[in-house]
C-alpha atoms as a PDB file:
ATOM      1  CA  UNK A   1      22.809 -26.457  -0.730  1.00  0.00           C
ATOM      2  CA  UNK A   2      21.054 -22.991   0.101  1.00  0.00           C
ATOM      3  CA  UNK A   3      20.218 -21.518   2.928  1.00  0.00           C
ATOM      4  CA  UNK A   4      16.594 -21.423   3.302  1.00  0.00           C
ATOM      5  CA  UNK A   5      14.598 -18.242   3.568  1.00  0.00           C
ATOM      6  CA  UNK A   6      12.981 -17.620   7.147  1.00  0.00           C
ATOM      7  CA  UNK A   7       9.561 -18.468   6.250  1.00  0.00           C
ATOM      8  CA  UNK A   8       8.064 -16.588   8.435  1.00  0.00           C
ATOM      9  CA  UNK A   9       9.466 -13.246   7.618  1.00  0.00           C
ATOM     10  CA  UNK A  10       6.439 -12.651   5.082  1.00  0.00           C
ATOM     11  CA  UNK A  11       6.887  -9.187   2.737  1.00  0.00           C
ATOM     12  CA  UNK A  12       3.927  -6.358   3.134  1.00  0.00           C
ATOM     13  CA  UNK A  13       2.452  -5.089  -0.327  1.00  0.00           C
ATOM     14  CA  UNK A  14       2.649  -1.971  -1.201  1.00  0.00           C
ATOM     15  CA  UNK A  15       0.186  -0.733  -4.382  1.00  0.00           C
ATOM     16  CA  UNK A  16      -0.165   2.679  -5.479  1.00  0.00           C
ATOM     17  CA  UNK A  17      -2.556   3.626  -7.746  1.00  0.00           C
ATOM     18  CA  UNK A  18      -4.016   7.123  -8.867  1.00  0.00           C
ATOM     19  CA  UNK A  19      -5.976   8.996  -6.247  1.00  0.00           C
ATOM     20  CA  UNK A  20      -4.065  12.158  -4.627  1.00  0.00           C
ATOM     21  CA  UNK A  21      -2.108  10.848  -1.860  1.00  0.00           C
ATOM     22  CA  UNK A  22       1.339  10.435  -2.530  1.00  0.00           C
ATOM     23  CA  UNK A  23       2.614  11.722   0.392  1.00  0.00           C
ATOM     24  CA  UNK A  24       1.035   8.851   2.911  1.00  0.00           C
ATOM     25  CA  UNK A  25       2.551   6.381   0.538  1.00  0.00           C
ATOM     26  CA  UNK A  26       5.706   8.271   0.926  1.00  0.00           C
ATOM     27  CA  UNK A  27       5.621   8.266   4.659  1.00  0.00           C
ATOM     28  CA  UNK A  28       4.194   4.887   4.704  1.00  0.00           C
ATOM     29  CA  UNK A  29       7.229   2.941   2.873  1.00  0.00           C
ATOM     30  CA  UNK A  30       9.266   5.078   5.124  1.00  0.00           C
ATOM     31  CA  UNK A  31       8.189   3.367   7.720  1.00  0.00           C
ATOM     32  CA  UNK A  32       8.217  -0.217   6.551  1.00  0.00           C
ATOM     33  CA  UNK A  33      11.568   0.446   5.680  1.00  0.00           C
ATOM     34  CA  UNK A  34      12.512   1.641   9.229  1.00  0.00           C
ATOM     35  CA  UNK A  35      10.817  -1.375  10.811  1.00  0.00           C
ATOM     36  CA  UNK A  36      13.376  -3.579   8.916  1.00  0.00           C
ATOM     37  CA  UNK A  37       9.650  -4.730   6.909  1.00  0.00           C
ATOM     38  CA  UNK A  38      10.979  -6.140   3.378  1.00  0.00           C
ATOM     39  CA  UNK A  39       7.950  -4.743   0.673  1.00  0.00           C
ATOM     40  CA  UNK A  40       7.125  -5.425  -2.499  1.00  0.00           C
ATOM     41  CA  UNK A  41       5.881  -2.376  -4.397  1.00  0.00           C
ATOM     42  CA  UNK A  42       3.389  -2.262  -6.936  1.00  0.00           C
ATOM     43  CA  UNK A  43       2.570   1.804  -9.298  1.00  0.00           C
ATOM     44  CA  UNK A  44      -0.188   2.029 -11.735  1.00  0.00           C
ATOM     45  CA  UNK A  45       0.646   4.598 -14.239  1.00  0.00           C
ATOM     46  CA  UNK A  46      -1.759   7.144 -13.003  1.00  0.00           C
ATOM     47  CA  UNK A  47      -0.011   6.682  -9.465  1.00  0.00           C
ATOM     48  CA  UNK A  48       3.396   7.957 -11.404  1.00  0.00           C
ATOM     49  CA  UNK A  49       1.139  11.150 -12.772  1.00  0.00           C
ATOM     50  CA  UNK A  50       0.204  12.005  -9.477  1.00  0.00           C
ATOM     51  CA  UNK A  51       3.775  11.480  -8.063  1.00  0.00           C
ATOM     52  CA  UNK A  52       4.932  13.853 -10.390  1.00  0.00           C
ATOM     53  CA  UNK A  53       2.121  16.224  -9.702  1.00  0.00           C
ATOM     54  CA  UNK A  54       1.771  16.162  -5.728  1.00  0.00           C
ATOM     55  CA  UNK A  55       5.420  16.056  -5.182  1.00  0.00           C
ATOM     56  CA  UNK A  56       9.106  16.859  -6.631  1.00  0.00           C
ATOM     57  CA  UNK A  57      10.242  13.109  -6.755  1.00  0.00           C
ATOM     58  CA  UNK A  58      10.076  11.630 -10.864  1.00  0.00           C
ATOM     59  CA  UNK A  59       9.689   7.825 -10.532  1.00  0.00           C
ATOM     60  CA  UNK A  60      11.759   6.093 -13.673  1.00  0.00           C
ATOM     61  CA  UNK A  61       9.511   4.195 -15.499  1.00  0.00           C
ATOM     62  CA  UNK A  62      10.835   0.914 -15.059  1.00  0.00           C
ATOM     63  CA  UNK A  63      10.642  -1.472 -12.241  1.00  0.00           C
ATOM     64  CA  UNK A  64      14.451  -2.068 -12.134  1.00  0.00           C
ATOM     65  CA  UNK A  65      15.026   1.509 -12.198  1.00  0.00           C
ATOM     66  CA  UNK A  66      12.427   2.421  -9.569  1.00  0.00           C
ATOM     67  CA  UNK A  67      13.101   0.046  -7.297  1.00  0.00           C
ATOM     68  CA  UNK A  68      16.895   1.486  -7.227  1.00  0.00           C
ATOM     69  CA  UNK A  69      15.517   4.689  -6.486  1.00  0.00           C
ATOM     70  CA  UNK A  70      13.460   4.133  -3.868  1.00  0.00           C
ATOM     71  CA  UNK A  71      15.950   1.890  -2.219  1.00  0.00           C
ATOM     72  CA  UNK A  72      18.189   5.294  -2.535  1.00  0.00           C
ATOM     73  CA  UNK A  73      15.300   7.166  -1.216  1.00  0.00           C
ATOM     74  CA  UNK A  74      14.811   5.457   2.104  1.00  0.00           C
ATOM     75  CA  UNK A  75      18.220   4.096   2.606  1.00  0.00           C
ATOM     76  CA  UNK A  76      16.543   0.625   2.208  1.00  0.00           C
ATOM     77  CA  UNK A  77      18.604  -2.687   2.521  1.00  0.00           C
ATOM     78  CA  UNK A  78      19.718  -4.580  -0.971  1.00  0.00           C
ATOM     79  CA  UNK A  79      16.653  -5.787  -2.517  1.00  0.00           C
ATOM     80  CA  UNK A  80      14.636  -5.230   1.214  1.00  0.00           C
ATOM     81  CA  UNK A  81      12.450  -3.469  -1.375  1.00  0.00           C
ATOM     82  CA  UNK A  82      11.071  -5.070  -4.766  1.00  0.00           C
ATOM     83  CA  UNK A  83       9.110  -3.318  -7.296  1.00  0.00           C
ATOM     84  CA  UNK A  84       6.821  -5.748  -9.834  1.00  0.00           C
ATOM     85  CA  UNK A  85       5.409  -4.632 -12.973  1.00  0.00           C
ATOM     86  CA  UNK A  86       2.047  -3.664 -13.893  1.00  0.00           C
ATOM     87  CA  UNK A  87       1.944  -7.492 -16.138  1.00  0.00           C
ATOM     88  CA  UNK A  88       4.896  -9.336 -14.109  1.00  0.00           C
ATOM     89  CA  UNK A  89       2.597 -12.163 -13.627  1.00  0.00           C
ATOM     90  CA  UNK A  90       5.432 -14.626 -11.716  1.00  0.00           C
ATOM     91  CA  UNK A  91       5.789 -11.646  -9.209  1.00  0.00           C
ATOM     92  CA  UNK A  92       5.106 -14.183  -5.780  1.00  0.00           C
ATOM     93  CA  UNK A  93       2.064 -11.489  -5.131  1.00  0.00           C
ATOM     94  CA  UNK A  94       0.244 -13.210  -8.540  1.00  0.00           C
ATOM     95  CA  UNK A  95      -0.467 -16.448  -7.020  1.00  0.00           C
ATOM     96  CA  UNK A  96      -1.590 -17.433  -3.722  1.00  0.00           C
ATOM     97  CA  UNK A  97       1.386 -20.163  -3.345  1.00  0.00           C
ATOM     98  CA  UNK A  98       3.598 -17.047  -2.811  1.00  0.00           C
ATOM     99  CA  UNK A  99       5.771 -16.098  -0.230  1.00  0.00           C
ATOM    100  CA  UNK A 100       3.169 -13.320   0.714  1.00  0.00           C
ATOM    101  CA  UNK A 101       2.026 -11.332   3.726  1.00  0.00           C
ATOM    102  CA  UNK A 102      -0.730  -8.318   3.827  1.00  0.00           C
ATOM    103  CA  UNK A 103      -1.437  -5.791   0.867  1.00  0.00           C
ATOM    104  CA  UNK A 104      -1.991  -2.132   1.191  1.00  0.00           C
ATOM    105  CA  UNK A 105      -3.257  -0.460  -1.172  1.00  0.00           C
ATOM    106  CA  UNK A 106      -2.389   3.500  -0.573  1.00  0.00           C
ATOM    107  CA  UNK A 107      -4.088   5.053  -2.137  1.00  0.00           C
ATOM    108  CA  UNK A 108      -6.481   3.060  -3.143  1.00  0.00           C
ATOM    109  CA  UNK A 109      -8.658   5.064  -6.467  1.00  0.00           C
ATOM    110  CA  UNK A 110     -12.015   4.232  -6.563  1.00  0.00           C
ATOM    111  CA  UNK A 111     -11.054   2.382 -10.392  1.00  0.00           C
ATOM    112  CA  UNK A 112      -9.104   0.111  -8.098  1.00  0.00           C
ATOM    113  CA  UNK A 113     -11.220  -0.180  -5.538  1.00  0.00           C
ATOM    114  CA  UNK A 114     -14.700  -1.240  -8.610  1.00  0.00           C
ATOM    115  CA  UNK A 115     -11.656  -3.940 -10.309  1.00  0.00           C
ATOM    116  CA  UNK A 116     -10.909  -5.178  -6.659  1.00  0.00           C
ATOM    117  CA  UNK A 117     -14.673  -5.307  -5.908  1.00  0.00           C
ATOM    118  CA  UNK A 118     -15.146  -7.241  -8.956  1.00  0.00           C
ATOM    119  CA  UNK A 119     -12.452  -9.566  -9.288  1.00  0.00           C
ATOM    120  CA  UNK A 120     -11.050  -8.066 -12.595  1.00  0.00           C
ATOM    121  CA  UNK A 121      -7.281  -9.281 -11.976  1.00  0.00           C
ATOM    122  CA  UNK A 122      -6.944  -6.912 -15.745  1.00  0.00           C
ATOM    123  CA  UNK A 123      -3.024  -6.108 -13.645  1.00  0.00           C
ATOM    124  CA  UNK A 124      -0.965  -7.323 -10.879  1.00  0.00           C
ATOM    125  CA  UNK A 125      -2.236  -4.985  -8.475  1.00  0.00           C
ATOM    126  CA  UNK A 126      -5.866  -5.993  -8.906  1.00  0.00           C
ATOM    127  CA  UNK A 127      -4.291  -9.593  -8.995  1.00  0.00           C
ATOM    128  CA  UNK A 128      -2.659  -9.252  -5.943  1.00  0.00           C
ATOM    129  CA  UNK A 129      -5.208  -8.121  -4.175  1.00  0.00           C
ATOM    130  CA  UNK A 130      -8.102 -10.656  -5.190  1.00  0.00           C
ATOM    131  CA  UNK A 131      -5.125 -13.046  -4.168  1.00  0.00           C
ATOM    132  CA  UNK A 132      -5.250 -11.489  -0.884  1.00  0.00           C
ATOM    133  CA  UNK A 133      -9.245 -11.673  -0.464  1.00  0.00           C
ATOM    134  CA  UNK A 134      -9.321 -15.374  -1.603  1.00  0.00           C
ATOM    135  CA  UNK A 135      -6.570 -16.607   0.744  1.00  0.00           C
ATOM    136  CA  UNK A 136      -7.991 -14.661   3.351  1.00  0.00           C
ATOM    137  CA  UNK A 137      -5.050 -12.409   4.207  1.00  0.00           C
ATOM    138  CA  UNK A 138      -5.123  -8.899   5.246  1.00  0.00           C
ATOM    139  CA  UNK A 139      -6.047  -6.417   2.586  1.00  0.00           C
ATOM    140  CA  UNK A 140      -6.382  -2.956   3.693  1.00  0.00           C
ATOM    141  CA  UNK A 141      -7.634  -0.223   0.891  1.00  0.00           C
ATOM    142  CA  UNK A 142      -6.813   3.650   1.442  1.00  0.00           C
ATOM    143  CA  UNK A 143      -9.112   5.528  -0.571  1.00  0.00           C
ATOM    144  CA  UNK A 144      -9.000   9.148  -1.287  1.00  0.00           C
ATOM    145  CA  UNK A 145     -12.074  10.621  -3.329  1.00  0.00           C
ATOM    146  CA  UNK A 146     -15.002  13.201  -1.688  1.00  0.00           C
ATOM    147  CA  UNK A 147     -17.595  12.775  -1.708  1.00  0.00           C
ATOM    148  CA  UNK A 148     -18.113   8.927  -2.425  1.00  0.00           C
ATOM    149  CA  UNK A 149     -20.660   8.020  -4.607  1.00  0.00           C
ATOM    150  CA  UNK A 150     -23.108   5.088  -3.905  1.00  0.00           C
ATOM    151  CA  UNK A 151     -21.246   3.086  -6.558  1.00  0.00           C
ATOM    152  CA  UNK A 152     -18.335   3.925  -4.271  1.00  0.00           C
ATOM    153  CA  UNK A 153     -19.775   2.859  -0.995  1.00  0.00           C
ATOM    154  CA  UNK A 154     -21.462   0.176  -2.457  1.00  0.00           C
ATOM    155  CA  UNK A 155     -17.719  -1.197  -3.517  1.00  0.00           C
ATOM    156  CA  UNK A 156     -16.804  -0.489  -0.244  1.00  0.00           C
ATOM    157  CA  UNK A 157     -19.384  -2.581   1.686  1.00  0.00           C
ATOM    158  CA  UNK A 158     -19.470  -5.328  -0.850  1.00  0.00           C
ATOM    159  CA  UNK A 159     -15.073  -5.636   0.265  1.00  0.00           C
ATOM    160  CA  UNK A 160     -15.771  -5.153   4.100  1.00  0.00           C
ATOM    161  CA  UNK A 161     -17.946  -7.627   3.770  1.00  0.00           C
ATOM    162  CA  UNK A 162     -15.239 -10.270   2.674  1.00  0.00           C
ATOM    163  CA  UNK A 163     -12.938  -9.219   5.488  1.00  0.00           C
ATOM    164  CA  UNK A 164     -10.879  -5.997   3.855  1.00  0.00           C
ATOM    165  CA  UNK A 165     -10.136  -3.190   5.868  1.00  0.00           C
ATOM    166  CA  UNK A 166     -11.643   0.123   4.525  1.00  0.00           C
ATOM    167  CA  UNK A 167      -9.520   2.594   5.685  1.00  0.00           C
ATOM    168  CA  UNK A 168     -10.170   6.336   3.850  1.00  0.00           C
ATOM    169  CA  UNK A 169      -7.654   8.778   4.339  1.00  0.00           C
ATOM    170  CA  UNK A 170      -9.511  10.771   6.488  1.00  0.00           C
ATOM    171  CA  UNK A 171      -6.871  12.578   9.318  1.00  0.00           C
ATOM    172  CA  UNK A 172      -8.532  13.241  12.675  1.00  0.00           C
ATOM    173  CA  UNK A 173      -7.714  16.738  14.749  1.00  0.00           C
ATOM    174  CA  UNK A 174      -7.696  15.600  18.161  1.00  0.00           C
ATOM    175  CA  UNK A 175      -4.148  15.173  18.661  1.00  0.00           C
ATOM    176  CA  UNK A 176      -3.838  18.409  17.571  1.00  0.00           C
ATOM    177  CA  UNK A 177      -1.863  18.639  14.500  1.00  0.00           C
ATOM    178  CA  UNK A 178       0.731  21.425  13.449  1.00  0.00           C
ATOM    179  CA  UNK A 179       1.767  20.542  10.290  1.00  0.00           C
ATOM    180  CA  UNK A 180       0.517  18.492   6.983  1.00  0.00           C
ATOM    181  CA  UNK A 181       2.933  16.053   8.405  1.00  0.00           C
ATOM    182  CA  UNK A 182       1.420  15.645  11.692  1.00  0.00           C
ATOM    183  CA  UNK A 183      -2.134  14.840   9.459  1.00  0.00           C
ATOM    184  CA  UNK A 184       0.087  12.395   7.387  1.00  0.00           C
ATOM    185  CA  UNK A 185       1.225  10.428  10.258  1.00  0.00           C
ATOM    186  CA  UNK A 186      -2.304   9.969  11.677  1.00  0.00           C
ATOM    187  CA  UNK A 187      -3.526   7.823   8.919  1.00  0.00           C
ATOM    188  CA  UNK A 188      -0.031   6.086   8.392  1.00  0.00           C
ATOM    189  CA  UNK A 189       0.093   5.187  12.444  1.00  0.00           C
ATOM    190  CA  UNK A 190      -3.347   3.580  11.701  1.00  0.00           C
ATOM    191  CA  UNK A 191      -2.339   1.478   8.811  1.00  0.00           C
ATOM    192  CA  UNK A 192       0.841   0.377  10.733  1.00  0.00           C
ATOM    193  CA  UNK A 193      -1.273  -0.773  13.586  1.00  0.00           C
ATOM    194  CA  UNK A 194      -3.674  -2.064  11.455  1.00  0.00           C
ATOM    195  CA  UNK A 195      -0.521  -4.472   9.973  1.00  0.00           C
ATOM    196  CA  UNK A 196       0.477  -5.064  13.600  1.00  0.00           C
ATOM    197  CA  UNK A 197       4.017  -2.770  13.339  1.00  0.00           C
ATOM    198  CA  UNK A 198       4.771  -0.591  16.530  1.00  0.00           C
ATOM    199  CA  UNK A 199       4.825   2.268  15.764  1.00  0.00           C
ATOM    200  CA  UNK A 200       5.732   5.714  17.740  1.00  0.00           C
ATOM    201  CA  UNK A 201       4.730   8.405  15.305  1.00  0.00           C
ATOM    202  CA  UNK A 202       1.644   8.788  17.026  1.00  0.00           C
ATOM    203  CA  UNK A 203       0.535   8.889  20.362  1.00  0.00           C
ATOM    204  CA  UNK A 204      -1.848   5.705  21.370  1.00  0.00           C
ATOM    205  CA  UNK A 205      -5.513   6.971  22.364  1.00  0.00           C
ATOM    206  CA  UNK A 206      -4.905   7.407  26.069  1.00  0.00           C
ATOM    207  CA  UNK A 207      -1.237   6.766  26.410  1.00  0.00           C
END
C-alpha cells in the first residue's frame, strides 16, 4: 500500500499568459520555490513570445522539457514544480475534484482576463481558472495593459464581483525603490501575502 499524500499541502497555480511581465513571474516562482510551495505551471504561447522578448531565458516548447528547465532554474525539488499543457485536460487544475489550491495568473492579458470573465474554458488556463471561481478558491489576476479600456474594467468588475482578486501590476514608490528589482518585489510581496506566504522581500507598511 502507498503512502498517502498530505492532503493538506495543496499546490499554487501558476499561469502565464501574454502581457509584458515576465520578470514578476520570474521572481514570483522564485519565491514559491523558496517557500518549499509545490506549483503547477501553466504558458500560453504568447507568454513564451514575450519570455523570449523581455528576457534572455528560451522556454522549450514542451511541458516535459520546460518543466526540467525551470526546475534547473530555481533549484526546485523533483517534480516540486509541474508544468501542464495548453489541452492537458486530466491536469488536477481541469476539474474541481483536484488536488488544488489558489491560481495566479501573472500576468494576466486582458484576452485572458475577457475568456476568464466569460467562462470560455477554450484552454487549461482559462479552465483552471473558471475552476477556481466556481469552487470558490482564491484566484488572483495580474494584469499589465495602460490604459484599460472600459471593456477592460468592465471584465475586471464583473470578476471582483465573484470574489477574484484584481491585482494590476502597478509598483508603488514609497519604499523607495533603487532598482527595477526593488519595483518587482513590490507587486510579488503583495501577491505572496495575498496567498498567505511570509514573505521578507518587502518591508510590511509600518514595520
Amino acid at each position: 500500500m502507498q503512502p498517502s499524500k498530505d492532503v493538506s499541502i495543496k499546490p499554487i497555480t501558476v499561469a502565464i499568459t501574454g502581457a509584458s511581465g515576465a520578470p514578476y513571474t520570474l521572481r514570483l516562482l522564485q519565491c514559491l520555490v523558496e517557500a518549499g510551495k509545490p506549483i503547477y505551471v501553466m504558458i500560453s504561447k504568447a507568454a513564451q513570445v514575450v519570455f523570449a522578448t523581455e528576457t534572455d531565458i528560451k522556454l522549450p516548447g514542451t511541458p516535459d522539457k520546460m518543466q526540467a528547465k525551470l526546475t534547473e532554474m530555481f533549484n526546485a525539488k523533483p517534480d516540486q514544480i509541474q508544468v501542464f499543457g495548453r489541452e492537458q485536460w486530466f491536469a488536477p487544475v481541469a476539474s474541481g475534484s483536484g488536488r488544488n489550491g489558489p491560481m495566479v495568473v501573472c500576468p494576466c492579458s486582458t484576452g485572458t482576463l475577457s475568456a476568464i470573465a466569460t467562462g470560455a474554458s477554450n484552454n487549461l488556463i482559462e479552465r483552471a481558472a473558471d475552476v477556481a471561481i466556481k469552487e470558490q478558491r482564491k484566484l488572483i489576476l495580474v494584469p499589465r495593459e495602460t490604459p484599460f479600456s472600459p471593456i477592460h474594467l468592465e471584465n475586471m468588475l464583473k470578476l471582483a464581483n465573484l470574489g477574484v482578486t484584481i491585482m494590476p501590476a502597478a509598483p508603488g514608490f514609497y519604499h523607495n525603490p533603487q532598482s527595477i528589482e526593488d519595483l518587482v518585489d513590490f507587486v510579488v510581496a503583495r501577491i505572496l501575502t495575498h496567498l498567505e506566504i511570509d514573505q521578507d522581500i518587502m518591508p510590511l507598511w509600518g514595520e
